[in-house]
PDB file of N, CA and C in Angstrom:
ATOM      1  N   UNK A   1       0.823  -1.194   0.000  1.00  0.00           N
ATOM      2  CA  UNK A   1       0.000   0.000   0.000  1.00  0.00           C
ATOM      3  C   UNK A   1       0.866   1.256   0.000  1.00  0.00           C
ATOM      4  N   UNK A   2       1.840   1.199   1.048  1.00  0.00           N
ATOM      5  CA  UNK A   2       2.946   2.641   1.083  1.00  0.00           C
ATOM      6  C   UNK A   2       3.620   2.803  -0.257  1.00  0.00           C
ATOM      7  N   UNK A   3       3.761   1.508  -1.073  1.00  0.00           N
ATOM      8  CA  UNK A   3       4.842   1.634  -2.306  1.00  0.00           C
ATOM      9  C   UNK A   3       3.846   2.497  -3.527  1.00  0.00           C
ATOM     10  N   UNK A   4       2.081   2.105  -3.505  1.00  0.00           N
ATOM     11  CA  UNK A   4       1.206   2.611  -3.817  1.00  0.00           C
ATOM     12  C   UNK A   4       1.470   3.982  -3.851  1.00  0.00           C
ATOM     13  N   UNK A   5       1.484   4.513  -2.841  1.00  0.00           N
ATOM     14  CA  UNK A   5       1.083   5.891  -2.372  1.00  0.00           C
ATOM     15  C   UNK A   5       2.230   6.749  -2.593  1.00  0.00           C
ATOM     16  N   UNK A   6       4.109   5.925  -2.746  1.00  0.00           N
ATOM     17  CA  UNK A   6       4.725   6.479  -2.889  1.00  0.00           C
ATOM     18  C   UNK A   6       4.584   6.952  -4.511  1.00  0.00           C
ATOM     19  N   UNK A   7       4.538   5.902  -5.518  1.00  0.00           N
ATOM     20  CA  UNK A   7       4.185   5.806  -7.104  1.00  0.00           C
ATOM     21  C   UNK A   7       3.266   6.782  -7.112  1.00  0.00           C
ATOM     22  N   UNK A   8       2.486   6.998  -6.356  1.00  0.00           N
ATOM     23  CA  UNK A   8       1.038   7.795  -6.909  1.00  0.00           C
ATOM     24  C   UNK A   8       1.617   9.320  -6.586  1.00  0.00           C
ATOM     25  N   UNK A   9       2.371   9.521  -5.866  1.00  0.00           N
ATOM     26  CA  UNK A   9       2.936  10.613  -5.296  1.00  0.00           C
ATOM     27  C   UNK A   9       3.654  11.002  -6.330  1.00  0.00           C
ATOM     28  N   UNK A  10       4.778  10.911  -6.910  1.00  0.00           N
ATOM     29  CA  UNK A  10       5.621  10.660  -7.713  1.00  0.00           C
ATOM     30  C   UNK A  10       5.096  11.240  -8.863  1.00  0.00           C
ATOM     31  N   UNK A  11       4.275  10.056  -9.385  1.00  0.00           N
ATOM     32  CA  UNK A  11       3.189  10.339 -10.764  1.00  0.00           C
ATOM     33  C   UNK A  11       2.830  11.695 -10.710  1.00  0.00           C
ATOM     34  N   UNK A  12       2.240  12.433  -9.107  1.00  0.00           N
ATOM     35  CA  UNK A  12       1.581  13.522  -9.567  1.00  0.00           C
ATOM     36  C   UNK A  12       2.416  14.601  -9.672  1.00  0.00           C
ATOM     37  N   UNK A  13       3.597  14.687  -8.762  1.00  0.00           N
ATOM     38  CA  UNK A  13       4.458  15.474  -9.341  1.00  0.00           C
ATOM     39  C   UNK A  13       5.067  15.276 -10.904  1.00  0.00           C
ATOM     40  N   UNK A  14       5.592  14.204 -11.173  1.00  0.00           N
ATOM     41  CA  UNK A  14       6.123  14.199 -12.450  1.00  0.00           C
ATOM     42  C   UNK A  14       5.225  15.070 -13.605  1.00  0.00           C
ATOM     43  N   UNK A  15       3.906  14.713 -12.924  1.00  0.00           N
ATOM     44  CA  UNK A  15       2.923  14.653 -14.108  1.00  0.00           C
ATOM     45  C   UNK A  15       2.511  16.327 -14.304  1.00  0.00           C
ATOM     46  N   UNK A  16       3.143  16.925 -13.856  1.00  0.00           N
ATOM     47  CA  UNK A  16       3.343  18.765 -14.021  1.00  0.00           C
ATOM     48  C   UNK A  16       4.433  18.908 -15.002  1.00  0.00           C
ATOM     49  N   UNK A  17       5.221  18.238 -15.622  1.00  0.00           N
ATOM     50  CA  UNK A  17       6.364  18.755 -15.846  1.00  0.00           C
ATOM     51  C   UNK A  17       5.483  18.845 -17.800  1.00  0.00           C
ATOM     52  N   UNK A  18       6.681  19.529 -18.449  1.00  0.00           N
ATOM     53  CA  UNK A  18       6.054  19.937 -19.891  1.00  0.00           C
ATOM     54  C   UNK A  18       7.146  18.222 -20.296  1.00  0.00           C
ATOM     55  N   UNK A  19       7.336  18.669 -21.895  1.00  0.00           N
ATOM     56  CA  UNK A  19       8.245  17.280 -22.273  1.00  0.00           C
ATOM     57  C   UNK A  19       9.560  17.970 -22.341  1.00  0.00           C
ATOM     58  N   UNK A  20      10.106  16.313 -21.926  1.00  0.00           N
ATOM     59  CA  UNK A  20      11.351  16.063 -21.813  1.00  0.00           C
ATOM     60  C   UNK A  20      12.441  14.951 -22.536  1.00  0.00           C
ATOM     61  N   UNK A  21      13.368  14.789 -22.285  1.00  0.00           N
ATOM     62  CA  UNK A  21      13.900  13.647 -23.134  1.00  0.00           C
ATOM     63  C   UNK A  21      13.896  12.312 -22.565  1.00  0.00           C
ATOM     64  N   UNK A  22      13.325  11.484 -23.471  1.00  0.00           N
ATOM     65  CA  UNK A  22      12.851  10.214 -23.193  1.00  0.00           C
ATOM     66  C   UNK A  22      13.877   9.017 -21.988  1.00  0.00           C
ATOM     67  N   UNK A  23      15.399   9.710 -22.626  1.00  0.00           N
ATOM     68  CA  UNK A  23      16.181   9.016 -21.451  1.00  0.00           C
ATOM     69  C   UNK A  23      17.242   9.813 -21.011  1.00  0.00           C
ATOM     70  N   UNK A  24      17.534   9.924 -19.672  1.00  0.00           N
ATOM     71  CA  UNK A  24      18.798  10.210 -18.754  1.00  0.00           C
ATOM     72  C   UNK A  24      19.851   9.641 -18.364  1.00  0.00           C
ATOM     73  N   UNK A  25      21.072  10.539 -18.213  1.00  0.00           N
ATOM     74  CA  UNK A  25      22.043  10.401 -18.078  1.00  0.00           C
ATOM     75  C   UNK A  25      22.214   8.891 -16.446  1.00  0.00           C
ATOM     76  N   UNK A  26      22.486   8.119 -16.730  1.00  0.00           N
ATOM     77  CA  UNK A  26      22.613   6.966 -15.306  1.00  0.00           C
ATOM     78  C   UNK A  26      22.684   7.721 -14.469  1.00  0.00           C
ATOM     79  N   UNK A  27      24.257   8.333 -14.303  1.00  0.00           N
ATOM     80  CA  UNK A  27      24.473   9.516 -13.343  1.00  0.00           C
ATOM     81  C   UNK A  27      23.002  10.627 -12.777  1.00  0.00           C
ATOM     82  N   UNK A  28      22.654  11.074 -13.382  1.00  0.00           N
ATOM     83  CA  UNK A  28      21.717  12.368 -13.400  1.00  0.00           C
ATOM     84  C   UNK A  28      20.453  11.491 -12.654  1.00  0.00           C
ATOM     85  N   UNK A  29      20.189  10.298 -13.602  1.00  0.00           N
ATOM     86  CA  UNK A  29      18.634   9.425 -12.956  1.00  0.00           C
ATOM     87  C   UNK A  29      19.016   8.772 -11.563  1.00  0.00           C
ATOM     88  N   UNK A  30      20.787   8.445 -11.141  1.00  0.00           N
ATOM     89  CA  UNK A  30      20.571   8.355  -9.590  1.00  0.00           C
ATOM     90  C   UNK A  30      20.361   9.342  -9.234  1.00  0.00           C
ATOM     91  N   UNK A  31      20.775  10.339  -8.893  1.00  0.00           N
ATOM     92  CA  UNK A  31      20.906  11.337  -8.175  1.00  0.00           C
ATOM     93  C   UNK A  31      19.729  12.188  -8.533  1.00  0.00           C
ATOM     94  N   UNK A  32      18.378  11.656  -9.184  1.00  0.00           N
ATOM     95  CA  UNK A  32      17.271  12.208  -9.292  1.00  0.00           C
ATOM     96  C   UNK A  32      16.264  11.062  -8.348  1.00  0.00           C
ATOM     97  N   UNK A  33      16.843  10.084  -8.499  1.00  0.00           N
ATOM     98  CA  UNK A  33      16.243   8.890  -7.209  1.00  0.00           C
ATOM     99  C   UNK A  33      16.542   9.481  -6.159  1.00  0.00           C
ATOM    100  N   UNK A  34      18.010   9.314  -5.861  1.00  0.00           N
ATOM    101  CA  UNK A  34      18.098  10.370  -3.922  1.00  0.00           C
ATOM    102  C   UNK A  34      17.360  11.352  -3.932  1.00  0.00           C
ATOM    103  N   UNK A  35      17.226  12.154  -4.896  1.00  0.00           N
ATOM    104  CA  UNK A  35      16.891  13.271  -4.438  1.00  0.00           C
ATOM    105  C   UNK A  35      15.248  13.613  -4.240  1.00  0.00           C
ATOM    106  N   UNK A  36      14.439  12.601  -5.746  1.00  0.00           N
ATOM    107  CA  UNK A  36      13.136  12.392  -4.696  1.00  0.00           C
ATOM    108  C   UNK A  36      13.083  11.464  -3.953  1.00  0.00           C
ATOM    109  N   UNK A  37      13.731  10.626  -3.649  1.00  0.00           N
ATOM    110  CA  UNK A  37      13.373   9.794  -2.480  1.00  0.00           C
ATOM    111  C   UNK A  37      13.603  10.488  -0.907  1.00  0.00           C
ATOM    112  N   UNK A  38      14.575  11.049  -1.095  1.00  0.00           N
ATOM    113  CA  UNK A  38      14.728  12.127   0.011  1.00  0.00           C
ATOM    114  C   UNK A  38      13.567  12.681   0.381  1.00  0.00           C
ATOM    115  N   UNK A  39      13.069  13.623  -0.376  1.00  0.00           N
ATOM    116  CA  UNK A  39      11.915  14.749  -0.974  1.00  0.00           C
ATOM    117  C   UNK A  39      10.838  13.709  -0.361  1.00  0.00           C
ATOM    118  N   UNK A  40      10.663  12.626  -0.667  1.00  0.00           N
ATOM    119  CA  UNK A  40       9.363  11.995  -0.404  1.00  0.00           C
ATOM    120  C   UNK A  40       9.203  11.590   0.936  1.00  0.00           C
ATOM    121  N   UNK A  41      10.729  10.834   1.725  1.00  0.00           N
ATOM    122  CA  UNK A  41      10.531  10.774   3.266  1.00  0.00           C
ATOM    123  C   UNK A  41      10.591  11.589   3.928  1.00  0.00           C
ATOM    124  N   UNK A  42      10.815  12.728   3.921  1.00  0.00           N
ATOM    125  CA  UNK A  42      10.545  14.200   4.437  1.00  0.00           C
ATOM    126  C   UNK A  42       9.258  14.705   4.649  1.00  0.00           C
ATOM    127  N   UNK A  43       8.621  14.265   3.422  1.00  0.00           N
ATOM    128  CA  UNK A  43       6.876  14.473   3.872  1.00  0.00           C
ATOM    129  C   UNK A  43       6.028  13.420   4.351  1.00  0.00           C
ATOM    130  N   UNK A  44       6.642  12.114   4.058  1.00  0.00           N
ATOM    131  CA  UNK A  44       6.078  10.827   4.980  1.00  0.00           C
ATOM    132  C   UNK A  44       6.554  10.908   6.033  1.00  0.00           C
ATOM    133  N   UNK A  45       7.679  11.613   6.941  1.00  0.00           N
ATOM    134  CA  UNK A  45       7.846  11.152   8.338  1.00  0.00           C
ATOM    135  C   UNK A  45       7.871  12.653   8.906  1.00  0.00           C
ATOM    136  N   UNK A  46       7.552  13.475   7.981  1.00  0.00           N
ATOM    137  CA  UNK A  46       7.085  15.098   9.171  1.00  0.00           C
ATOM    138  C   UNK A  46       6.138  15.244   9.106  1.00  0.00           C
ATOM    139  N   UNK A  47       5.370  15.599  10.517  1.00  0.00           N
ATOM    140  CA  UNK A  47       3.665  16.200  10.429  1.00  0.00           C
ATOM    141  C   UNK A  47       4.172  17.734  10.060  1.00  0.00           C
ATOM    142  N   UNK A  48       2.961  18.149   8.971  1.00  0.00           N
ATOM    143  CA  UNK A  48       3.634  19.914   8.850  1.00  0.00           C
ATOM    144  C   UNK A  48       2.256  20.430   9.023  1.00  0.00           C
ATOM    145  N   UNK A  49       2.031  21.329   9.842  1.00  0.00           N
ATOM    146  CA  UNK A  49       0.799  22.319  10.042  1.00  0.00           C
ATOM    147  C   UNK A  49      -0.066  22.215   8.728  1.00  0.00           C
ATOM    148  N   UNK A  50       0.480  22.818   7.889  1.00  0.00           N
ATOM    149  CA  UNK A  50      -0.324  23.166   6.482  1.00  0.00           C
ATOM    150  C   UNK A  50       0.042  22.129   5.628  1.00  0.00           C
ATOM    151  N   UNK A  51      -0.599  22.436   4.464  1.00  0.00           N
ATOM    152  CA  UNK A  51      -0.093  22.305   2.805  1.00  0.00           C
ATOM    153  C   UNK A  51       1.118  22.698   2.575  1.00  0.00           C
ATOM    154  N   UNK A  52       1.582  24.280   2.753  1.00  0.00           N
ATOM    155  CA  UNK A  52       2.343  25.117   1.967  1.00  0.00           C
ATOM    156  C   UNK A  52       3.216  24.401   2.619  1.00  0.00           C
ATOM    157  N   UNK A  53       3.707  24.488   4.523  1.00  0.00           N
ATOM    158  CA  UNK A  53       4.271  24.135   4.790  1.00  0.00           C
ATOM    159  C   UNK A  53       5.567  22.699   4.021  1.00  0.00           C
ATOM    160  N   UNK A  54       4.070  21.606   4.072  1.00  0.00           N
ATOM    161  CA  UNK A  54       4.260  20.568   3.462  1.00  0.00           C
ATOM    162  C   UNK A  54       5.432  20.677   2.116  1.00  0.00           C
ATOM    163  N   UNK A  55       4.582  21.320   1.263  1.00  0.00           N
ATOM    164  CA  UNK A  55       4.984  21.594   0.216  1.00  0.00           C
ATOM    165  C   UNK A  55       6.247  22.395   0.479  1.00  0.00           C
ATOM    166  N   UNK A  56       6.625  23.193   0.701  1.00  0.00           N
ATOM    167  CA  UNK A  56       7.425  24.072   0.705  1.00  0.00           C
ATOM    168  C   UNK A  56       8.955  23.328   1.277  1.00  0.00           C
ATOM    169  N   UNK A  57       8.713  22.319   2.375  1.00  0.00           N
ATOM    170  CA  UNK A  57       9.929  21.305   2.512  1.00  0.00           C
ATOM    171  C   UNK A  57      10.359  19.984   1.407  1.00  0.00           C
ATOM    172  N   UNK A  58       9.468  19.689   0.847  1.00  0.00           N
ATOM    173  CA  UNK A  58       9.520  18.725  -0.589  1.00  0.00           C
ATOM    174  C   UNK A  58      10.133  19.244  -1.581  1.00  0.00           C
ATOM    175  N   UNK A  59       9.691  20.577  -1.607  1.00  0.00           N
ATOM    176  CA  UNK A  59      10.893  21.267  -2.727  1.00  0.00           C
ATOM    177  C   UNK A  59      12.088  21.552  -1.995  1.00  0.00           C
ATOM    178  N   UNK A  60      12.397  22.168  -1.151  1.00  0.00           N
ATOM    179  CA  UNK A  60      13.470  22.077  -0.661  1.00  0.00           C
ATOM    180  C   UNK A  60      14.727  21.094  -0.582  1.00  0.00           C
ATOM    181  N   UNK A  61      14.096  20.010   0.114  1.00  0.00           N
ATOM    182  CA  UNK A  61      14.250  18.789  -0.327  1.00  0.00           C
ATOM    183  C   UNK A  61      14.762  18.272  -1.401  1.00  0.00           C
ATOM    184  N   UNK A  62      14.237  18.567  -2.713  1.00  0.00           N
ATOM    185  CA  UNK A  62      14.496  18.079  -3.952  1.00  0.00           C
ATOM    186  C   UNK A  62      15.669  18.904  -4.283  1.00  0.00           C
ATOM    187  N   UNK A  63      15.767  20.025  -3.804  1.00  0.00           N
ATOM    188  CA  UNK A  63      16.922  21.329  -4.247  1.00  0.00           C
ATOM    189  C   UNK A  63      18.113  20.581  -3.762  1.00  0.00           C
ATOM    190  N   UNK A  64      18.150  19.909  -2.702  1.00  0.00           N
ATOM    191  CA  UNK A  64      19.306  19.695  -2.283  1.00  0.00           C
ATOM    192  C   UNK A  64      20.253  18.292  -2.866  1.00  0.00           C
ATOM    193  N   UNK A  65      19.702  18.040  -4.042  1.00  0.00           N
ATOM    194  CA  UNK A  65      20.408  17.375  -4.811  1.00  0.00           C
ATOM    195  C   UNK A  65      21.669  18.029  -5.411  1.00  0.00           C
ATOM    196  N   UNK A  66      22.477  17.161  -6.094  1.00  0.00           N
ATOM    197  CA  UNK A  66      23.616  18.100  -7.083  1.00  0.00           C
ATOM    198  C   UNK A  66      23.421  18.216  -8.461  1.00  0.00           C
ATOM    199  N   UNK A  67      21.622  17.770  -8.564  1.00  0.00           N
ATOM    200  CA  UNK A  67      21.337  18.245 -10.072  1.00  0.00           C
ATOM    201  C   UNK A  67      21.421  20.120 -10.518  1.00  0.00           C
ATOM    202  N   UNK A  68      21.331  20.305 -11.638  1.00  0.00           N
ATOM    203  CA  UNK A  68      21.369  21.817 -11.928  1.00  0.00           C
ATOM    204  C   UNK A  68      19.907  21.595 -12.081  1.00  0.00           C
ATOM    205  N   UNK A  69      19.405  22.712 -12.237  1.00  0.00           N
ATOM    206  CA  UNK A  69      17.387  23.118 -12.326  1.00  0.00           C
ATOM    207  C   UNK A  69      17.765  22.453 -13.513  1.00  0.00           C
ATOM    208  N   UNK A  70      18.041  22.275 -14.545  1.00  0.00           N
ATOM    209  CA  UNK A  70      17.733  21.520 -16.064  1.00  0.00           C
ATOM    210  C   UNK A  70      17.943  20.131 -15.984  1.00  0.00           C
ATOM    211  N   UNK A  71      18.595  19.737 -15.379  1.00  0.00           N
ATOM    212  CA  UNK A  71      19.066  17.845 -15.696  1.00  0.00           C
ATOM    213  C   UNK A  71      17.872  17.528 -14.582  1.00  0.00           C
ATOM    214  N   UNK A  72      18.116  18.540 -13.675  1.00  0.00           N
ATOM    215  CA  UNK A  72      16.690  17.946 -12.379  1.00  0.00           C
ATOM    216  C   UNK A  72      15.004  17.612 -13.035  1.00  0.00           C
ATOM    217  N   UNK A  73      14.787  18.375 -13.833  1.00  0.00           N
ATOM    218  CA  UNK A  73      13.295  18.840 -14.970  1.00  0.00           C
ATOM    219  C   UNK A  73      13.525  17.430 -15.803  1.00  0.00           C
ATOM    220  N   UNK A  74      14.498  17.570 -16.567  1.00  0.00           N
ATOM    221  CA  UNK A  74      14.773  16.541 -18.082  1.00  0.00           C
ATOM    222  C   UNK A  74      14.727  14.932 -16.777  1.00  0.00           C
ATOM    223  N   UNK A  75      14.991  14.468 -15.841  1.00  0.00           N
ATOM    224  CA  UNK A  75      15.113  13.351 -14.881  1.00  0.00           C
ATOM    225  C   UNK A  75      13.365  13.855 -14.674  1.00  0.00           C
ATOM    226  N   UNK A  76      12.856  14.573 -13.897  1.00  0.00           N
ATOM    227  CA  UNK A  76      11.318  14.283 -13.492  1.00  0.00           C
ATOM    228  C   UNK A  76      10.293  13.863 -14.785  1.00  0.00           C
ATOM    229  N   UNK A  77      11.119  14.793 -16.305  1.00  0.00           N
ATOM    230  CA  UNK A  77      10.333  14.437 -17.328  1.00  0.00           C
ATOM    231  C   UNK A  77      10.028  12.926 -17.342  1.00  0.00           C
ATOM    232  N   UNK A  78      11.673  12.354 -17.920  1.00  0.00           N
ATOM    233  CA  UNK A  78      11.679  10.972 -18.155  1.00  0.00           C
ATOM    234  C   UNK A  78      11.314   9.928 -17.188  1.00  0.00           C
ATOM    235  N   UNK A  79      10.815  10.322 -15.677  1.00  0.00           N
ATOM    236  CA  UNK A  79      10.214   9.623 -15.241  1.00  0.00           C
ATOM    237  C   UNK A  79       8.804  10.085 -15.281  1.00  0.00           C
ATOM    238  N   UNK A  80       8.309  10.715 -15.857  1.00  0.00           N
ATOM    239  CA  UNK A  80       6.829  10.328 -16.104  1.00  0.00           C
ATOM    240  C   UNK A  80       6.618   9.564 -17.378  1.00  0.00           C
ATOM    241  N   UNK A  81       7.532   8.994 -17.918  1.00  0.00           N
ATOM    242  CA  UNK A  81       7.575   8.424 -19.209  1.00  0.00           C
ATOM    243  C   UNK A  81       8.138   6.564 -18.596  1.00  0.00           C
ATOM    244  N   UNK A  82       8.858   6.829 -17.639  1.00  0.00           N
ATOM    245  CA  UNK A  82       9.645   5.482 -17.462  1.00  0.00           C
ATOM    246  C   UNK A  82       9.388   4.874 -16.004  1.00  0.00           C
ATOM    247  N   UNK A  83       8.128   3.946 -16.174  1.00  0.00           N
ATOM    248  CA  UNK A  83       7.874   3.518 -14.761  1.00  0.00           C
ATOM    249  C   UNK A  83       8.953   3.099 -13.934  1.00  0.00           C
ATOM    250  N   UNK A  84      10.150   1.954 -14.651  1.00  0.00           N
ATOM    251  CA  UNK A  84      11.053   1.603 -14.059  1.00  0.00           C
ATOM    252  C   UNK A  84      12.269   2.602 -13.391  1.00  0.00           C
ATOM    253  N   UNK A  85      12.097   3.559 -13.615  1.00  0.00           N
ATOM    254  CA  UNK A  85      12.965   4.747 -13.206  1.00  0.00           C
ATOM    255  C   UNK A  85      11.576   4.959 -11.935  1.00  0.00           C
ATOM    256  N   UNK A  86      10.391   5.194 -12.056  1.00  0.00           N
ATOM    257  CA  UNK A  86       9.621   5.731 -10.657  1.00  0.00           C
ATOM    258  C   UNK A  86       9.821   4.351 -10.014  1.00  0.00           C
ATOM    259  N   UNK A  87       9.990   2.778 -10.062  1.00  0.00           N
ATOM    260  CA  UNK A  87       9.779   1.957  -9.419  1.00  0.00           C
ATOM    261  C   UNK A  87      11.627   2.284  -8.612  1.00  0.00           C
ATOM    262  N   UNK A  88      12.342   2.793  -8.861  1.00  0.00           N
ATOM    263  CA  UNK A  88      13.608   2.946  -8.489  1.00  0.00           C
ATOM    264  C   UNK A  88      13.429   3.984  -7.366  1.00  0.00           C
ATOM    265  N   UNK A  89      12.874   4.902  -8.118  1.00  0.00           N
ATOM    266  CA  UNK A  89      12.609   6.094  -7.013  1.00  0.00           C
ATOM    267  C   UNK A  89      11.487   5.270  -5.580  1.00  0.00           C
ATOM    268  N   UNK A  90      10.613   4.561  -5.546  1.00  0.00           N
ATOM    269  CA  UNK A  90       9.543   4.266  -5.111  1.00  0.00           C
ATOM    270  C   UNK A  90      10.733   3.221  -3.704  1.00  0.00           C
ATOM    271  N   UNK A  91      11.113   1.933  -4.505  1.00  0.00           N
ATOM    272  CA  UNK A  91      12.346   1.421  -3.616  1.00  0.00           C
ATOM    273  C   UNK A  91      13.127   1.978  -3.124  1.00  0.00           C
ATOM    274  N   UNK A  92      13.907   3.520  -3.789  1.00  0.00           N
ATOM    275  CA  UNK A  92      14.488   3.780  -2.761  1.00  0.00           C
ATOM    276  C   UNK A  92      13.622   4.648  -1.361  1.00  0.00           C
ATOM    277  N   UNK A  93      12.538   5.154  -1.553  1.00  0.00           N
ATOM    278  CA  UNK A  93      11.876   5.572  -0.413  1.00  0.00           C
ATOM    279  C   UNK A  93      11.541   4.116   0.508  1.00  0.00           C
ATOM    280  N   UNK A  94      11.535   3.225   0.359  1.00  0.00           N
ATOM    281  CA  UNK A  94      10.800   2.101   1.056  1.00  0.00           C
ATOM    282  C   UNK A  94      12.527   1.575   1.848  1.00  0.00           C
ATOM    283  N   UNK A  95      13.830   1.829   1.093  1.00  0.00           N
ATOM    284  CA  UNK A  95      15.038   1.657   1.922  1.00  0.00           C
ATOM    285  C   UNK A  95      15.563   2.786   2.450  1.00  0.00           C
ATOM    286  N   UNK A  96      14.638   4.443   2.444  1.00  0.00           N
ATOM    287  CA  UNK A  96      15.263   5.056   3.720  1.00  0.00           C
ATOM    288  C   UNK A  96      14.361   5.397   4.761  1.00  0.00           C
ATOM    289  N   UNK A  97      12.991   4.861   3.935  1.00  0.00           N
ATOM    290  CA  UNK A  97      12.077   5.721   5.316  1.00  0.00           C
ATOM    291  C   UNK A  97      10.618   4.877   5.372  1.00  0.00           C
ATOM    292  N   UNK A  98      11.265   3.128   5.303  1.00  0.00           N
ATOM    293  CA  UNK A  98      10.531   2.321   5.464  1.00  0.00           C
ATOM    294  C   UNK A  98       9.465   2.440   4.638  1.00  0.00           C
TER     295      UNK A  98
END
């Protein structure tokens, strides 16, 4: 059910982005896994007052990768295109924050 909710999570962010290129750099697609998987146990294991709140640490979160704003976009694209890249992202939330 949590791996559910992580995928569905995922999906809806990805699913904002405009198009992108169909595949990423290995390099760039790990370090777009840490970085939402990070992003995602941050809002599964903090209660935050609000939404914005909420929101406002998930991006944060995601910033603190060593992607640049462009390889970070072109990685969220191609995972709304490549389940097996969100099932990567999805496992690694389930190996840092159960």
């Amino acid at each position: 059910m949590r791996r559910l909710l992580v995928i569905g999570a995922l999906a809806a962010v990805a699913s904002g982005c405009g198009s992108g290129s169909g595949s990423v750099d290995p390099q760039a697609a790990s370090a777009y896994v840490d970085a939402q998987a990070h992003a995602l146990c941050v809002v599964q294991t903090t209660a935050f007052r609000t939404q914005a709140e909420q929101q406002a640490a998930y991006e944060r979160a995601q910033q603190e990768s060593r992607l640049t704003a462009d390889e970070f976009a072109d990685a969220q694209a191609a995972a709304a295109k490549d389940e097996a890249l969100r099932e990567r992202v999805s496992d690694r939330v389930v190996a840092l924050c159960g």
